[in-house]
Protein backbone atom coordinates (compact mmCIF):
# COMPACT_ATOMS: atom_id res chain seq x y z
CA UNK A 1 49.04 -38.83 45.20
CA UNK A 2 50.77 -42.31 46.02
CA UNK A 3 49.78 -45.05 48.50
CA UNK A 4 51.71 -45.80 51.56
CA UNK A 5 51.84 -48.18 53.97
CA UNK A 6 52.30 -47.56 57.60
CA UNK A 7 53.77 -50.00 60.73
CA UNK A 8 53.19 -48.53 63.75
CA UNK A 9 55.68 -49.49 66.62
CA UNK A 10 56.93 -52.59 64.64
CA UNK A 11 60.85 -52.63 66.13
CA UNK A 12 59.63 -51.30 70.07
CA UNK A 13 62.00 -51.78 72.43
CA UNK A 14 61.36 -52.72 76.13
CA UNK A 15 64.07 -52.15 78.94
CA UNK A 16 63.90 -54.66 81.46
CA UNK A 17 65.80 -53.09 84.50
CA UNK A 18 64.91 -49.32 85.64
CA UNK A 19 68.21 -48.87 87.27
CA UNK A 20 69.98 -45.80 85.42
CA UNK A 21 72.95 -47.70 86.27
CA UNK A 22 73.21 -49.80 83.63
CA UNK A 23 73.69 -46.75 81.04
CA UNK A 24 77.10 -45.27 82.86
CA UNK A 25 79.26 -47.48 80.42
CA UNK A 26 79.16 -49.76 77.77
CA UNK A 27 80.50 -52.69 80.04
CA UNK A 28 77.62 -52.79 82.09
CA UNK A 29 74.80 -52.54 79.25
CA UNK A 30 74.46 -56.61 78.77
CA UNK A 31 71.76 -57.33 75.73
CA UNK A 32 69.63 -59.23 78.58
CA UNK A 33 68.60 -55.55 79.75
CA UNK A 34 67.13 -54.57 76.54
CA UNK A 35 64.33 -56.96 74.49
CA UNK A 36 62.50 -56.04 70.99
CA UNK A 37 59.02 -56.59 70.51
CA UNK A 38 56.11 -56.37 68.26
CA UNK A 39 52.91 -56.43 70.21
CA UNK A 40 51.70 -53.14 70.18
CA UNK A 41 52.38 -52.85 66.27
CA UNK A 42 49.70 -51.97 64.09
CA UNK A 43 49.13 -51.36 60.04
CA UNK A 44 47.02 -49.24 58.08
CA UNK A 45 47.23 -48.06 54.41
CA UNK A 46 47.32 -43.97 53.55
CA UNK A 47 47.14 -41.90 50.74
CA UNK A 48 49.37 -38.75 50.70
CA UNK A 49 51.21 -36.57 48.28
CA UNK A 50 54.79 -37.19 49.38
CA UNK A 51 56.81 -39.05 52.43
CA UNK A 52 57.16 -36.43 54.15
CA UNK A 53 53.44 -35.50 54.13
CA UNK A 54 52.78 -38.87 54.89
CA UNK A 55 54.77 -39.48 57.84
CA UNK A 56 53.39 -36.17 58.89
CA UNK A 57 49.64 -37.61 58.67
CA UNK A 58 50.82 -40.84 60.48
CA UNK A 59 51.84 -38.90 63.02
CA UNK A 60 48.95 -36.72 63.42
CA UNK A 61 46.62 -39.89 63.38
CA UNK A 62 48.14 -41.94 65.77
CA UNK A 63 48.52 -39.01 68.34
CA UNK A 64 44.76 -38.66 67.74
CA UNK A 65 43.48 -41.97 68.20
CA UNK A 66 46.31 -43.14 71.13
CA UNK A 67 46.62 -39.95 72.54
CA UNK A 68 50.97 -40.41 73.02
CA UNK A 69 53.44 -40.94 70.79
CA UNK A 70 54.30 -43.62 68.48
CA UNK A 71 57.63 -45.65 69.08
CA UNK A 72 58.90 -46.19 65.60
CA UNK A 73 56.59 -45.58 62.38
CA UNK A 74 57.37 -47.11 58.79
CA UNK A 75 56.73 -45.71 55.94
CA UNK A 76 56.44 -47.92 52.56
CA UNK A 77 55.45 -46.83 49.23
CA UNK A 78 53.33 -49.43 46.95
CA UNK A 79 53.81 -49.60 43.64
CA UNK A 80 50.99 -49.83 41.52
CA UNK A 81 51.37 -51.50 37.59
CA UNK A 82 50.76 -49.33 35.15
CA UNK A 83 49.18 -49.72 31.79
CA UNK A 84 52.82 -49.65 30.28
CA UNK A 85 54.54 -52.14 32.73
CA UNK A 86 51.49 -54.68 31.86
CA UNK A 87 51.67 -54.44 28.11
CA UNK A 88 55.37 -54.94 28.06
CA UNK A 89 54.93 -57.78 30.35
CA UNK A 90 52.01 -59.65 28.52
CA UNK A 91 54.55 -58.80 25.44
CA UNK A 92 57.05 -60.94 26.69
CA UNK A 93 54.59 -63.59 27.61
CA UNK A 94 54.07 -64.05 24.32
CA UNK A 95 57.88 -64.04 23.00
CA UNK A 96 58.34 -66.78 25.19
């Protein structure tokens, strides 16, 4: 089991103009039409077995508690020290 952390709708990105105009060619799509933001994002921390299960239980949660779909969702493992890494490291603290 690992630890994950989770951004929900961190890179969401707002179209300014309805018009289904703008999307017939590249000329016409100007980067005035389109605008990133981070207001609705949201962070919480998640135990899983894998990514895959993870992002599968993000999913699932968010669904439940917003009742739609998220816009993007993140998925970062965090490392934990071990036992190893901090005896090797407080090893070297000493050498030097």
């Amino acid at each position: 089991m690992n630890t994950y952390k989770i951004k929900f709708n961190a890179n969401e990105i707002i179209v300014n103009d309805n018009s289904q105009s703008i999307f017939k060619s590249k000329h016409h799509i100007k980067k005035s039409y389109f605008r990133n933001t981070k207001n609705n994002s949201s962070e919480i921390i998640m135990i899983a077995a894998d990514f895959l299960h993870c992002l599968e239980k993000a999913k699932n949660f968010y669904r439940s508690q917003y009742k739609k779909e998220a816009s993007s969702i993140e998925v970062t493992l965090i490392k934990r020290a071990t036992n190893t890494s901090m005896n090797s490291l407080n090893k070297q603290k000493l050498v030097a």
